[in-house]
ModelCIF file with pLDDT and N, C-alpha, C, O atoms, coordinates in Angstrom:
data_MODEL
#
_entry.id   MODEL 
#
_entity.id                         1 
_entity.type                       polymer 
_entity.pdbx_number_of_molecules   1 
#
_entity_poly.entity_id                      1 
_entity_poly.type                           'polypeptide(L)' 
_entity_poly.nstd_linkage                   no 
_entity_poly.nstd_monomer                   no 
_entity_poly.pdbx_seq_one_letter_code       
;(UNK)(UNK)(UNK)(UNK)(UNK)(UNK)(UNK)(UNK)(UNK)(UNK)(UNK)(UNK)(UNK)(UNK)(UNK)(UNK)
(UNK)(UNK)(UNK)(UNK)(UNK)(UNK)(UNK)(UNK)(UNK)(UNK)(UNK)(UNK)(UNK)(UNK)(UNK)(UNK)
(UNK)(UNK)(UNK)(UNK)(UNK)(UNK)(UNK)(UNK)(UNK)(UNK)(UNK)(UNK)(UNK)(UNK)(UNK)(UNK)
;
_entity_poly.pdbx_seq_one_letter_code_can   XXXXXXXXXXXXXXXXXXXXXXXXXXXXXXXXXXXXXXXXXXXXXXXX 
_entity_poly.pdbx_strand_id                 A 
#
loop_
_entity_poly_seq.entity_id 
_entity_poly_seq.num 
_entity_poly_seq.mon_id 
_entity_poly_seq.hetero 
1 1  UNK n 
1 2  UNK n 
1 3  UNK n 
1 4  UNK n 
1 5  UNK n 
1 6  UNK n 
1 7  UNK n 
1 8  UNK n 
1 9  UNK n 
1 10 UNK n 
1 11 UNK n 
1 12 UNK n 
1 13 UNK n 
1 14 UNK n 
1 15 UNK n 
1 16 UNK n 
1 17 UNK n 
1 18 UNK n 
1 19 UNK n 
1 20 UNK n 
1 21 UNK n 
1 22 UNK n 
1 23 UNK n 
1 24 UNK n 
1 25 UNK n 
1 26 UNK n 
1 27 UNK n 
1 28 UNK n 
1 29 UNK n 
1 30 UNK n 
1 31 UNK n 
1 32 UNK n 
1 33 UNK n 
1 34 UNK n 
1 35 UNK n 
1 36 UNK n 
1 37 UNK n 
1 38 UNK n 
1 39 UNK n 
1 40 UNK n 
1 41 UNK n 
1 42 UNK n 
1 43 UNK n 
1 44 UNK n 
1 45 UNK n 
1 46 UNK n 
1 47 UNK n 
1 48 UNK n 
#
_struct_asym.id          A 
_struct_asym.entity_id   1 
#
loop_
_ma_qa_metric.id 
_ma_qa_metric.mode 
_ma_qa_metric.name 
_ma_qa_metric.software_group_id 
_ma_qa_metric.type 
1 global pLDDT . pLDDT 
2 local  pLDDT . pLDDT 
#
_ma_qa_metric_global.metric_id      1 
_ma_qa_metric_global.metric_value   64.85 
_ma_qa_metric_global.model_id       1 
_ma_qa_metric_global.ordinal_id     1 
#
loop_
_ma_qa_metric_local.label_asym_id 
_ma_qa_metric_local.label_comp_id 
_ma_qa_metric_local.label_seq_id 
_ma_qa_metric_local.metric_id 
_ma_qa_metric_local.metric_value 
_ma_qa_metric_local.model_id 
_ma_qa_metric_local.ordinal_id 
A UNK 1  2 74.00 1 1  
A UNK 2  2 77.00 1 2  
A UNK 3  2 76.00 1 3  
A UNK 4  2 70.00 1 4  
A UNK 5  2 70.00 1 5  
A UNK 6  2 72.00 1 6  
A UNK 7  2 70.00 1 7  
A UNK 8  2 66.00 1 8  
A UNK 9  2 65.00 1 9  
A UNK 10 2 65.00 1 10 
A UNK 11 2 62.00 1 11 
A UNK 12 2 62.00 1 12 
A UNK 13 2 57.00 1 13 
A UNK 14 2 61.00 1 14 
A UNK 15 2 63.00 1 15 
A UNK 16 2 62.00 1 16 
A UNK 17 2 59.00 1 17 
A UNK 18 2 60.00 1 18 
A UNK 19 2 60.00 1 19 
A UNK 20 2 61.00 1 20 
A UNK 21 2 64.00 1 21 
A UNK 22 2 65.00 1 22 
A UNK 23 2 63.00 1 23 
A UNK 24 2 64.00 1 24 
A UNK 25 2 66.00 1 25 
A UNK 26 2 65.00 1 26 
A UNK 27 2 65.00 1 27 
A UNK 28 2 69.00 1 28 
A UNK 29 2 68.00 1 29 
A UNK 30 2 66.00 1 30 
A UNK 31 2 69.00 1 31 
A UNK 32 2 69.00 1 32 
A UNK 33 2 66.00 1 33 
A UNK 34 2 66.00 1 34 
A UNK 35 2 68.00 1 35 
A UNK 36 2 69.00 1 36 
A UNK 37 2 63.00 1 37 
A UNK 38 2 68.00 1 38 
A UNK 39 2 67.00 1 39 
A UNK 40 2 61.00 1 40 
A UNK 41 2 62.00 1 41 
A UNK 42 2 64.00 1 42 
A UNK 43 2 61.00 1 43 
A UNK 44 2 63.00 1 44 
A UNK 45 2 61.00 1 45 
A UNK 46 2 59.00 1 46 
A UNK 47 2 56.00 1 47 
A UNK 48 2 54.00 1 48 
#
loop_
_atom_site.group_PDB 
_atom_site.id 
_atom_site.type_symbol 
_atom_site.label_atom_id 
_atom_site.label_alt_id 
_atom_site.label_comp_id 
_atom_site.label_asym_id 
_atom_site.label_entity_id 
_atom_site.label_seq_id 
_atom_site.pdbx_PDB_ins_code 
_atom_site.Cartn_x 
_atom_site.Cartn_y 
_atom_site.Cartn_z 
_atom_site.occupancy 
_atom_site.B_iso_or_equiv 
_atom_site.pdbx_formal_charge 
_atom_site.auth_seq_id 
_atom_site.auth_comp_id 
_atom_site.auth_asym_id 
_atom_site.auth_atom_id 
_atom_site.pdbx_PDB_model_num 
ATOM 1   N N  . UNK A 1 1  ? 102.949 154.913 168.069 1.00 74.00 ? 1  UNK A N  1 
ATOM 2   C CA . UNK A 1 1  ? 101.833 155.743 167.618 1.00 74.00 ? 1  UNK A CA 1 
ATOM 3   C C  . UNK A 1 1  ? 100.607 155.545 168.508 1.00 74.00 ? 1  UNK A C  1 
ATOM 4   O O  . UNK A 1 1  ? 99.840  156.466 168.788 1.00 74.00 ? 1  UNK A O  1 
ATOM 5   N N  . UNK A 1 2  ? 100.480 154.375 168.906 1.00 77.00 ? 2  UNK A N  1 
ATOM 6   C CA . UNK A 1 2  ? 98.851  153.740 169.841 1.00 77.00 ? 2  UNK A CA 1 
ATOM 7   C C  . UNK A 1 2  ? 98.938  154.636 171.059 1.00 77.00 ? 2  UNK A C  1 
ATOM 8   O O  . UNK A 1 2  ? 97.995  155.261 171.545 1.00 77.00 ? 2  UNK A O  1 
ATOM 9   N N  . UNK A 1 3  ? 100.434 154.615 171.573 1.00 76.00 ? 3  UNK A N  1 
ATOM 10  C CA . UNK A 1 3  ? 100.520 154.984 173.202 1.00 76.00 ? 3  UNK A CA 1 
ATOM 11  C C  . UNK A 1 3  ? 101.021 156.309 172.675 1.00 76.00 ? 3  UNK A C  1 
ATOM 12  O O  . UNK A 1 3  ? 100.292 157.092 173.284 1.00 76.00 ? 3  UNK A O  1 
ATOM 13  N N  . UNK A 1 4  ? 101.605 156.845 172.119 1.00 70.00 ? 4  UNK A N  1 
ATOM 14  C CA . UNK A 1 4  ? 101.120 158.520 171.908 1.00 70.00 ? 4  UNK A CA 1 
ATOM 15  C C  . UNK A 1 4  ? 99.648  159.387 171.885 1.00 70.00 ? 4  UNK A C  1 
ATOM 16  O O  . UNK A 1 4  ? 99.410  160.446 172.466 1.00 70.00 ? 4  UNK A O  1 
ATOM 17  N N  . UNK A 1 5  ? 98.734  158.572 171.012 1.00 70.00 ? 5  UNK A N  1 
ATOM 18  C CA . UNK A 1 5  ? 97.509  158.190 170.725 1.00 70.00 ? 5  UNK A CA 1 
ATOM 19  C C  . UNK A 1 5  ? 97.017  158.867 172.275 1.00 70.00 ? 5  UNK A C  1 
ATOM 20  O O  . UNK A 1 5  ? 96.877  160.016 172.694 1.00 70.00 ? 5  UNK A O  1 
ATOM 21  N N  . UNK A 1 6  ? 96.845  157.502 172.852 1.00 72.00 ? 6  UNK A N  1 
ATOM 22  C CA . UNK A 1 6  ? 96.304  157.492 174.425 1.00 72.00 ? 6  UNK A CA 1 
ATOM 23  C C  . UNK A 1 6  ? 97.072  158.347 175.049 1.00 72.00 ? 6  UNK A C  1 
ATOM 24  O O  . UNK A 1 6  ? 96.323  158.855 175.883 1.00 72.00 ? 6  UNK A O  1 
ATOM 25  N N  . UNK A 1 7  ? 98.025  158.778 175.146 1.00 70.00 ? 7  UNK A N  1 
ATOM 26  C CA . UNK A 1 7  ? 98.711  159.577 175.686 1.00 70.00 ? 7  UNK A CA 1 
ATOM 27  C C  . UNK A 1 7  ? 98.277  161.306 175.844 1.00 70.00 ? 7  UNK A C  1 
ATOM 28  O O  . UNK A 1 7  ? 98.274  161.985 176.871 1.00 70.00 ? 7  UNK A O  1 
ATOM 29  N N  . UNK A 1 8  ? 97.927  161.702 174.447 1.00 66.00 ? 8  UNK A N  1 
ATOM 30  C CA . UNK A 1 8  ? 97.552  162.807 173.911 1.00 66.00 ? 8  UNK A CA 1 
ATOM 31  C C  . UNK A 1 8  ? 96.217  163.022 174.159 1.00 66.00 ? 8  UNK A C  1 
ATOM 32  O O  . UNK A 1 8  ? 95.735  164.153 174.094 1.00 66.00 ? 8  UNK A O  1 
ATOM 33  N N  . UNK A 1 9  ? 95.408  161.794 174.508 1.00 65.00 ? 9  UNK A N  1 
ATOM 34  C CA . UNK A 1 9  ? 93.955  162.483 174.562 1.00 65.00 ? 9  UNK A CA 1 
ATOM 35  C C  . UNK A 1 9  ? 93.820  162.308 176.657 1.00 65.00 ? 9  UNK A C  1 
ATOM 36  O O  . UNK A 1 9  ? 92.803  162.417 177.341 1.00 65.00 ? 9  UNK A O  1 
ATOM 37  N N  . UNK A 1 10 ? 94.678  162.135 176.930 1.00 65.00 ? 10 UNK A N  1 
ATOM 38  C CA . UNK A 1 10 ? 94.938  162.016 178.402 1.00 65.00 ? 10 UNK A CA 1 
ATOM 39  C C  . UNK A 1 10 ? 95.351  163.005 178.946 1.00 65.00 ? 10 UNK A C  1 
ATOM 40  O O  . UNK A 1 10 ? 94.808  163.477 179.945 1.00 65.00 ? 10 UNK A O  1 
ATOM 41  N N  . UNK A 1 11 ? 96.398  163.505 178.385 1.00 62.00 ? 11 UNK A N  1 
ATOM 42  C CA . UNK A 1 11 ? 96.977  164.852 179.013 1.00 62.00 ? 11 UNK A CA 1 
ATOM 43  C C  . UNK A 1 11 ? 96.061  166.046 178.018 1.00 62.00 ? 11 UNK A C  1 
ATOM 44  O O  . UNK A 1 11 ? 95.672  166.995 178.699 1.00 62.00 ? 11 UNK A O  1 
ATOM 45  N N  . UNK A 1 12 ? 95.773  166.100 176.900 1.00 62.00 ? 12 UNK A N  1 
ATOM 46  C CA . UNK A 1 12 ? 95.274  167.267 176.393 1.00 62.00 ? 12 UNK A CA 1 
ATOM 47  C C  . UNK A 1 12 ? 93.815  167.257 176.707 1.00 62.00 ? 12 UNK A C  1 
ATOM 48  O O  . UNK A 1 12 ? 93.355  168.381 176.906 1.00 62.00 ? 12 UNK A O  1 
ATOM 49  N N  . UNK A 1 13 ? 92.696  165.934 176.832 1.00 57.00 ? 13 UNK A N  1 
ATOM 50  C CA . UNK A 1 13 ? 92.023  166.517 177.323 1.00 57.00 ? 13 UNK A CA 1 
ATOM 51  C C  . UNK A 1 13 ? 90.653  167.069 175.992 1.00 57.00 ? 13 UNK A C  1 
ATOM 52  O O  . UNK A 1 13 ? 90.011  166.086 175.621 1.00 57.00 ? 13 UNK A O  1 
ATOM 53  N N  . UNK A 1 14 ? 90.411  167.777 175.633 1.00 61.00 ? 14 UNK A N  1 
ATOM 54  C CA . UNK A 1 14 ? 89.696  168.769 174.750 1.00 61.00 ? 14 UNK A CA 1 
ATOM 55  C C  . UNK A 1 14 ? 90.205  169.506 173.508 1.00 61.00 ? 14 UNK A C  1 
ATOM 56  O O  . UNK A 1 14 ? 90.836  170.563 173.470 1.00 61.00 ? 14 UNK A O  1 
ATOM 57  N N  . UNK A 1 15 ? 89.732  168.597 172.332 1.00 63.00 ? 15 UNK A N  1 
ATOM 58  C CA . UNK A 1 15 ? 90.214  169.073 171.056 1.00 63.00 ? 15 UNK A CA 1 
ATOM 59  C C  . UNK A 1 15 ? 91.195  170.623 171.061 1.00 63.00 ? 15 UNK A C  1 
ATOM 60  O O  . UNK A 1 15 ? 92.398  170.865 170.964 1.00 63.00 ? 15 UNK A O  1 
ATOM 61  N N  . UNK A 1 16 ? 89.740  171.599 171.257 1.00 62.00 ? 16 UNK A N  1 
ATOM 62  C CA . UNK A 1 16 ? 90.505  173.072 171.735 1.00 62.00 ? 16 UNK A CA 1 
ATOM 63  C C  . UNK A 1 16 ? 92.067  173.204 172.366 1.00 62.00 ? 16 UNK A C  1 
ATOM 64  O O  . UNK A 1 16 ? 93.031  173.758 171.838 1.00 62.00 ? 16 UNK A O  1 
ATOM 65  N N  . UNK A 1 17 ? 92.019  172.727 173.265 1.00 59.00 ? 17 UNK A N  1 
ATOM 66  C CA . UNK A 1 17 ? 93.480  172.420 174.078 1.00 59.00 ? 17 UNK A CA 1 
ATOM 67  C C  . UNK A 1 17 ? 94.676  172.568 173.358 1.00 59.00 ? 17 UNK A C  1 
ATOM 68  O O  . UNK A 1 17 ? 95.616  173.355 173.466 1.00 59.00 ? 17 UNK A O  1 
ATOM 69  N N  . UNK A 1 18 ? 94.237  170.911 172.013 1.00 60.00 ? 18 UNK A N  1 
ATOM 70  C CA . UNK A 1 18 ? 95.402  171.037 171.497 1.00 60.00 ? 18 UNK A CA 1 
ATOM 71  C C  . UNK A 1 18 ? 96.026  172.027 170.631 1.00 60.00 ? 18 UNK A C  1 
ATOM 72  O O  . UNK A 1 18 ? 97.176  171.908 170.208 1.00 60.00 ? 18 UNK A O  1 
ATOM 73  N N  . UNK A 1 19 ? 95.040  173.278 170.301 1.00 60.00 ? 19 UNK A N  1 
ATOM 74  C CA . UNK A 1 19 ? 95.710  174.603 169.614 1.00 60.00 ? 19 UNK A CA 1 
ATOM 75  C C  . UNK A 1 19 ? 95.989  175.419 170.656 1.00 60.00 ? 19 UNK A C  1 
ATOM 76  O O  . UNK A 1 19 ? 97.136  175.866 170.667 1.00 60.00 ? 19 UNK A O  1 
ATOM 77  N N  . UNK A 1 20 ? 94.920  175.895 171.958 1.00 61.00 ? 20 UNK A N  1 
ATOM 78  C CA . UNK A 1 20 ? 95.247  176.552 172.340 1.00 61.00 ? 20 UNK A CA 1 
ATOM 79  C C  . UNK A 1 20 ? 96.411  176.525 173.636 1.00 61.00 ? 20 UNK A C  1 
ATOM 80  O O  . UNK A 1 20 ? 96.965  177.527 174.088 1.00 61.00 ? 20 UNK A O  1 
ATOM 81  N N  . UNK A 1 21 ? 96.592  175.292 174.038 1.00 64.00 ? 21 UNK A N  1 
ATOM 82  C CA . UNK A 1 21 ? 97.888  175.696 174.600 1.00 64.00 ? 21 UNK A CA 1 
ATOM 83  C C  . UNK A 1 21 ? 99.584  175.033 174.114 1.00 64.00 ? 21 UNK A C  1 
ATOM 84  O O  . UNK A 1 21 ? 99.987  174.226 173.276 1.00 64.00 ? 21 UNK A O  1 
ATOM 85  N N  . UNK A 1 22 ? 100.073 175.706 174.937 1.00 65.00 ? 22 UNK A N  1 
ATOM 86  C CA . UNK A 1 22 ? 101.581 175.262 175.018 1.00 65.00 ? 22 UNK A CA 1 
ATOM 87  C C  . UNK A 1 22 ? 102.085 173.711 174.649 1.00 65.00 ? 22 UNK A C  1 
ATOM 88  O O  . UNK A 1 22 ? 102.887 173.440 173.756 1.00 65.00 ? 22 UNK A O  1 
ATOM 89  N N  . UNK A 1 23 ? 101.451 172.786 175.511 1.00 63.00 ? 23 UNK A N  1 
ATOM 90  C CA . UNK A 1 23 ? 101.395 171.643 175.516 1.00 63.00 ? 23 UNK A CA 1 
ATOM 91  C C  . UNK A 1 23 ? 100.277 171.013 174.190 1.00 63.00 ? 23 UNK A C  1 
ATOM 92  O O  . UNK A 1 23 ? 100.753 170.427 173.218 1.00 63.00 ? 23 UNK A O  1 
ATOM 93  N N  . UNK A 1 24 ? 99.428  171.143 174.277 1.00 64.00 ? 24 UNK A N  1 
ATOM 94  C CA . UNK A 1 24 ? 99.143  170.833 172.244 1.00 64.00 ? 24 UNK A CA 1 
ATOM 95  C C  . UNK A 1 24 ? 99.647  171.178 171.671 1.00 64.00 ? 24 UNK A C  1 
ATOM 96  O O  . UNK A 1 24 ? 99.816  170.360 170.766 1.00 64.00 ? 24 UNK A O  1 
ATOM 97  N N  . UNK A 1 25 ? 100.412 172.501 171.414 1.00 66.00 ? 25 UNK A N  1 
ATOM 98  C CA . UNK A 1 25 ? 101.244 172.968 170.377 1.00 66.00 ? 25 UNK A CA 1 
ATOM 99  C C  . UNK A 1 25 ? 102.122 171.872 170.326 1.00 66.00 ? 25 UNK A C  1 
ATOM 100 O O  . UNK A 1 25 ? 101.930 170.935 169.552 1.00 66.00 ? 25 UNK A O  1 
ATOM 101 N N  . UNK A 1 26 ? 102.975 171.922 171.021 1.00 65.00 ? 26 UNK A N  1 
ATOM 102 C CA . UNK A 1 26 ? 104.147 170.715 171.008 1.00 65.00 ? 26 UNK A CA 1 
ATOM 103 C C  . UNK A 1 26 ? 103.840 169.019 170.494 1.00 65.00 ? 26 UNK A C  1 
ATOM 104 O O  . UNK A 1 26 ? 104.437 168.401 169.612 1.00 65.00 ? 26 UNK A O  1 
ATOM 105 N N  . UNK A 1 27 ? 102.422 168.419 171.598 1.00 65.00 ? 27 UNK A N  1 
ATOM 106 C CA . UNK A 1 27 ? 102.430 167.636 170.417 1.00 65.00 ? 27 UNK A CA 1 
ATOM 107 C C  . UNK A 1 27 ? 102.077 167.739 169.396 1.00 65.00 ? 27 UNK A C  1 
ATOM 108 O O  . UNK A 1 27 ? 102.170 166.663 168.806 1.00 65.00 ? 27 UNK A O  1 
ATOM 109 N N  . UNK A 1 28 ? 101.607 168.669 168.684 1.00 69.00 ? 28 UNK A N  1 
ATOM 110 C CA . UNK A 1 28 ? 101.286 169.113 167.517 1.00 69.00 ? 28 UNK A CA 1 
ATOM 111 C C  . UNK A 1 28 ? 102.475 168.865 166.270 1.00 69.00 ? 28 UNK A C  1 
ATOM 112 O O  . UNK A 1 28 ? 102.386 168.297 165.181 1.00 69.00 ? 28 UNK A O  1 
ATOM 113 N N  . UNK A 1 29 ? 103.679 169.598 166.992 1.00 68.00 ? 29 UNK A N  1 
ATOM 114 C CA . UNK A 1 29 ? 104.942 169.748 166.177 1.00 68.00 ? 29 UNK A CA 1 
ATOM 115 C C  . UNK A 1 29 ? 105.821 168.440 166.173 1.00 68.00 ? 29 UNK A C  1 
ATOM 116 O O  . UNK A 1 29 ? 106.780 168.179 165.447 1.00 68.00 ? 29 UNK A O  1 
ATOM 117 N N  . UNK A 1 30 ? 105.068 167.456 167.477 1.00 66.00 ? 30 UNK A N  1 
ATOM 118 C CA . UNK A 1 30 ? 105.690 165.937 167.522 1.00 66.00 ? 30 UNK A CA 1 
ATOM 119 C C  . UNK A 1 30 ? 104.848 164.991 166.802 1.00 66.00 ? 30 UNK A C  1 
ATOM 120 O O  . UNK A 1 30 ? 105.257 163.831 166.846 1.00 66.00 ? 30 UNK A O  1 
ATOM 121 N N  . UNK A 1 31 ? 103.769 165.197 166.149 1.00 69.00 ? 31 UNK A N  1 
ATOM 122 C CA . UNK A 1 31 ? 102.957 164.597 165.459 1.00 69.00 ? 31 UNK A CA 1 
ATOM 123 C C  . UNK A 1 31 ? 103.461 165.357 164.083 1.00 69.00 ? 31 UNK A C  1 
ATOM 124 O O  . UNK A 1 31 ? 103.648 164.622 163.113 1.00 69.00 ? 31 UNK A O  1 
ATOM 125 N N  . UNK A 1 32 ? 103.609 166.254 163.981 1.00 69.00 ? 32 UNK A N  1 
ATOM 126 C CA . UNK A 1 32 ? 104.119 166.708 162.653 1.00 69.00 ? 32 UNK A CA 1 
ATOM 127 C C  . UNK A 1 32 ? 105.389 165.751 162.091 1.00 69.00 ? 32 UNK A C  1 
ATOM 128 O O  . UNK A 1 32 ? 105.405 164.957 161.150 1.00 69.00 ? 32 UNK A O  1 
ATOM 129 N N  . UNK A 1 33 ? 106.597 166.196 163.176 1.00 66.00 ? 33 UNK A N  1 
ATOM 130 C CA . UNK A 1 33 ? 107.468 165.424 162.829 1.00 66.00 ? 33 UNK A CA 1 
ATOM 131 C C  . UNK A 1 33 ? 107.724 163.754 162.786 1.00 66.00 ? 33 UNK A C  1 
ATOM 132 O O  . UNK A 1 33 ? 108.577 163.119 162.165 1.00 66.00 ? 33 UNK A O  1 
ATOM 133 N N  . UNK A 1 34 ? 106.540 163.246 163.784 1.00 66.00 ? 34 UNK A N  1 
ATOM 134 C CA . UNK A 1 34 ? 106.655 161.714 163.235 1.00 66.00 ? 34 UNK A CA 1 
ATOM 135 C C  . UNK A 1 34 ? 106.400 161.361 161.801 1.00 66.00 ? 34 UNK A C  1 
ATOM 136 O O  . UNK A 1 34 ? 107.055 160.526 161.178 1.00 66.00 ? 34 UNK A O  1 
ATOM 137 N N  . UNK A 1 35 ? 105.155 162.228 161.209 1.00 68.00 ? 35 UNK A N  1 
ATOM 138 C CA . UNK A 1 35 ? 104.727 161.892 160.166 1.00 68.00 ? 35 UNK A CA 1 
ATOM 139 C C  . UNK A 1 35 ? 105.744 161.925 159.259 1.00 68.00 ? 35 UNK A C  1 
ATOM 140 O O  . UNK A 1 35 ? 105.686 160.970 158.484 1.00 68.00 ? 35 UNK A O  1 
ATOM 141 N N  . UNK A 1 36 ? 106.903 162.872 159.015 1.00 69.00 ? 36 UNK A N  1 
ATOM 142 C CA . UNK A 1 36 ? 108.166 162.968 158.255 1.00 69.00 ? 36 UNK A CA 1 
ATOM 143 C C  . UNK A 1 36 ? 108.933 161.843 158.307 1.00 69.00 ? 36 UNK A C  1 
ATOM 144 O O  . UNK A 1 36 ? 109.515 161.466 157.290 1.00 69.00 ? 36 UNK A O  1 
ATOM 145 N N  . UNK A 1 37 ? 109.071 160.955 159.844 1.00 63.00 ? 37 UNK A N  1 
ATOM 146 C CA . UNK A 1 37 ? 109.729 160.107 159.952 1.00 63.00 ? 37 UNK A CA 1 
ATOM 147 C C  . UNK A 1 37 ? 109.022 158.838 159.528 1.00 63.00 ? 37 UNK A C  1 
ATOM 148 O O  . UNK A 1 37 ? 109.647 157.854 159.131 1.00 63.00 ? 37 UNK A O  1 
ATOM 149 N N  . UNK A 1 38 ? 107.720 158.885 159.621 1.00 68.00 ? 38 UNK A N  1 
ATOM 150 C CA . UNK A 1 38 ? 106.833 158.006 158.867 1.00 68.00 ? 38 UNK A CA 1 
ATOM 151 C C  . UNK A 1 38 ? 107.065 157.297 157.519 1.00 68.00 ? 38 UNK A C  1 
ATOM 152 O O  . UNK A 1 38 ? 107.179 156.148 157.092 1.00 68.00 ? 38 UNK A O  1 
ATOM 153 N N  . UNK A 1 39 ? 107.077 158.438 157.111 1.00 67.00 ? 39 UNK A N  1 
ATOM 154 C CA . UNK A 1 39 ? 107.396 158.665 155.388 1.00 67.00 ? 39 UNK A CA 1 
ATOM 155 C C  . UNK A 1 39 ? 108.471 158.023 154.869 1.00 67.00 ? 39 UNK A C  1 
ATOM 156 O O  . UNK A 1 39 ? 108.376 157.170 153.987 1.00 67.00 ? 39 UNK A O  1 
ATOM 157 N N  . UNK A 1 40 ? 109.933 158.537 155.577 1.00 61.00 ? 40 UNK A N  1 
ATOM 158 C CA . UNK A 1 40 ? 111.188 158.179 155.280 1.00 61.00 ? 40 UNK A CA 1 
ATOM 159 C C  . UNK A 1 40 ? 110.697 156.600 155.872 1.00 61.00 ? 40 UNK A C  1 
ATOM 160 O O  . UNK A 1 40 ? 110.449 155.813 154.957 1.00 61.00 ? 40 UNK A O  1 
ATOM 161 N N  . UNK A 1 41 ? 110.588 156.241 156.785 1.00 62.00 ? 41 UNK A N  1 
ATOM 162 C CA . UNK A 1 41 ? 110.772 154.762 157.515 1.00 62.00 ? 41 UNK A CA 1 
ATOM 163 C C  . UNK A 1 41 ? 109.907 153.804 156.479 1.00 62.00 ? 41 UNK A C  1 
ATOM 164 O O  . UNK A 1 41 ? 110.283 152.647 156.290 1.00 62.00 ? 41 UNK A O  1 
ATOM 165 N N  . UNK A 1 42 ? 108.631 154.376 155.759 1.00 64.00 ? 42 UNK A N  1 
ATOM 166 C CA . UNK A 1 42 ? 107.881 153.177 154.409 1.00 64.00 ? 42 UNK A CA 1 
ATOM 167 C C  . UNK A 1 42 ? 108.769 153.245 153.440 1.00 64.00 ? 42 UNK A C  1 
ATOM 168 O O  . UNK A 1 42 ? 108.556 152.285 152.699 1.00 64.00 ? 42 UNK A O  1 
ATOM 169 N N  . UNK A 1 43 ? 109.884 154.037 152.953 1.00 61.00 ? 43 UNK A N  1 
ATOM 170 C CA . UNK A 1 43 ? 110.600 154.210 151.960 1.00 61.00 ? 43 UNK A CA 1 
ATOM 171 C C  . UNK A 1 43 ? 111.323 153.185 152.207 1.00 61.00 ? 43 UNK A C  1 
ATOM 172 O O  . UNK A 1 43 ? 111.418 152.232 151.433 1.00 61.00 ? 43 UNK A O  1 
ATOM 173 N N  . UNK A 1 44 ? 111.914 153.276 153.324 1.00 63.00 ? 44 UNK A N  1 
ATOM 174 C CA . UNK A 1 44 ? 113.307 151.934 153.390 1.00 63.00 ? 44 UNK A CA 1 
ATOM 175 C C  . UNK A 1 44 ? 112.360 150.709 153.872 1.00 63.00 ? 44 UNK A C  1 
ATOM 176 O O  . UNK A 1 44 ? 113.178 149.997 154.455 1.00 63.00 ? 44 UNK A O  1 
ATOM 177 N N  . UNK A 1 45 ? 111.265 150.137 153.954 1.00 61.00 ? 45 UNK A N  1 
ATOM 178 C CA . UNK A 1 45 ? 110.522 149.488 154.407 1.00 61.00 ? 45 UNK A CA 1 
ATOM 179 C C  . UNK A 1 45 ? 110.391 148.564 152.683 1.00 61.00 ? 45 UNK A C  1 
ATOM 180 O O  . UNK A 1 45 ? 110.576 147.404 152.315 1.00 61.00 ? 45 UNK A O  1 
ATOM 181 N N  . UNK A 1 46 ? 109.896 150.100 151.892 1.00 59.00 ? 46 UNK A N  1 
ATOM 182 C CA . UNK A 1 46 ? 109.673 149.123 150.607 1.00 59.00 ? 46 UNK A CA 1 
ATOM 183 C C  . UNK A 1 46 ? 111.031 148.890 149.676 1.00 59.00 ? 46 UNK A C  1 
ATOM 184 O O  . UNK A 1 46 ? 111.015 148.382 148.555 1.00 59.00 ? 46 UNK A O  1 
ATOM 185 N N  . UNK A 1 47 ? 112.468 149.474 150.530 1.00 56.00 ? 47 UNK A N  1 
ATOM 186 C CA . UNK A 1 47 ? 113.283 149.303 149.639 1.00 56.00 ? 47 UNK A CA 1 
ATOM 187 C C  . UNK A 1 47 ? 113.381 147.508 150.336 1.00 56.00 ? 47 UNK A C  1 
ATOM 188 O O  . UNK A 1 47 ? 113.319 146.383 149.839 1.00 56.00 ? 47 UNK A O  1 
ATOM 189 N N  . UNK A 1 48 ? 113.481 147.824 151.112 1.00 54.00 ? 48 UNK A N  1 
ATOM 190 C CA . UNK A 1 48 ? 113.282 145.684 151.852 1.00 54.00 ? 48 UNK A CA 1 
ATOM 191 C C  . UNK A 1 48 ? 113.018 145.204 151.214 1.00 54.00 ? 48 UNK A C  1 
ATOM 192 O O  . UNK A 1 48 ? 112.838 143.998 151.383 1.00 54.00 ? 48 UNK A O  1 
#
C-alpha cells in the first residue's frame, strides 16, 4: 500500500490526472480492487 502510495503520486502527478486520464483511471480501478482484497484479507486475519 506505502509503495503504491508513492508510486501513484509520482507517475500521476496532479489530483485532476487521476480522473482525467487513462492511467488514473486504472489506478483508480487498482485501488478499488485492493480495497475488496483488503476486506476479505481482515476477515481471515480475525478468523486467526
Amino acid at each position: 500500500l506505502l509503495a503504491g502510495i508513492v508510486q501513484a503520486l509520482i507517475e500521476v502527478a496532479t489530483p485532476a490526472a487521476l480522473v482525467n486520464s487513462t492511467y488514473g483511471q486504472l489506478v483508480l480501478a487498482k485501488i478499488g480492487l485492493f480495497g475488496l482484497v483488503i476486506g476479505v484479507a481482515a476477515y481471515s486475519r480475525h478468523l486467526v
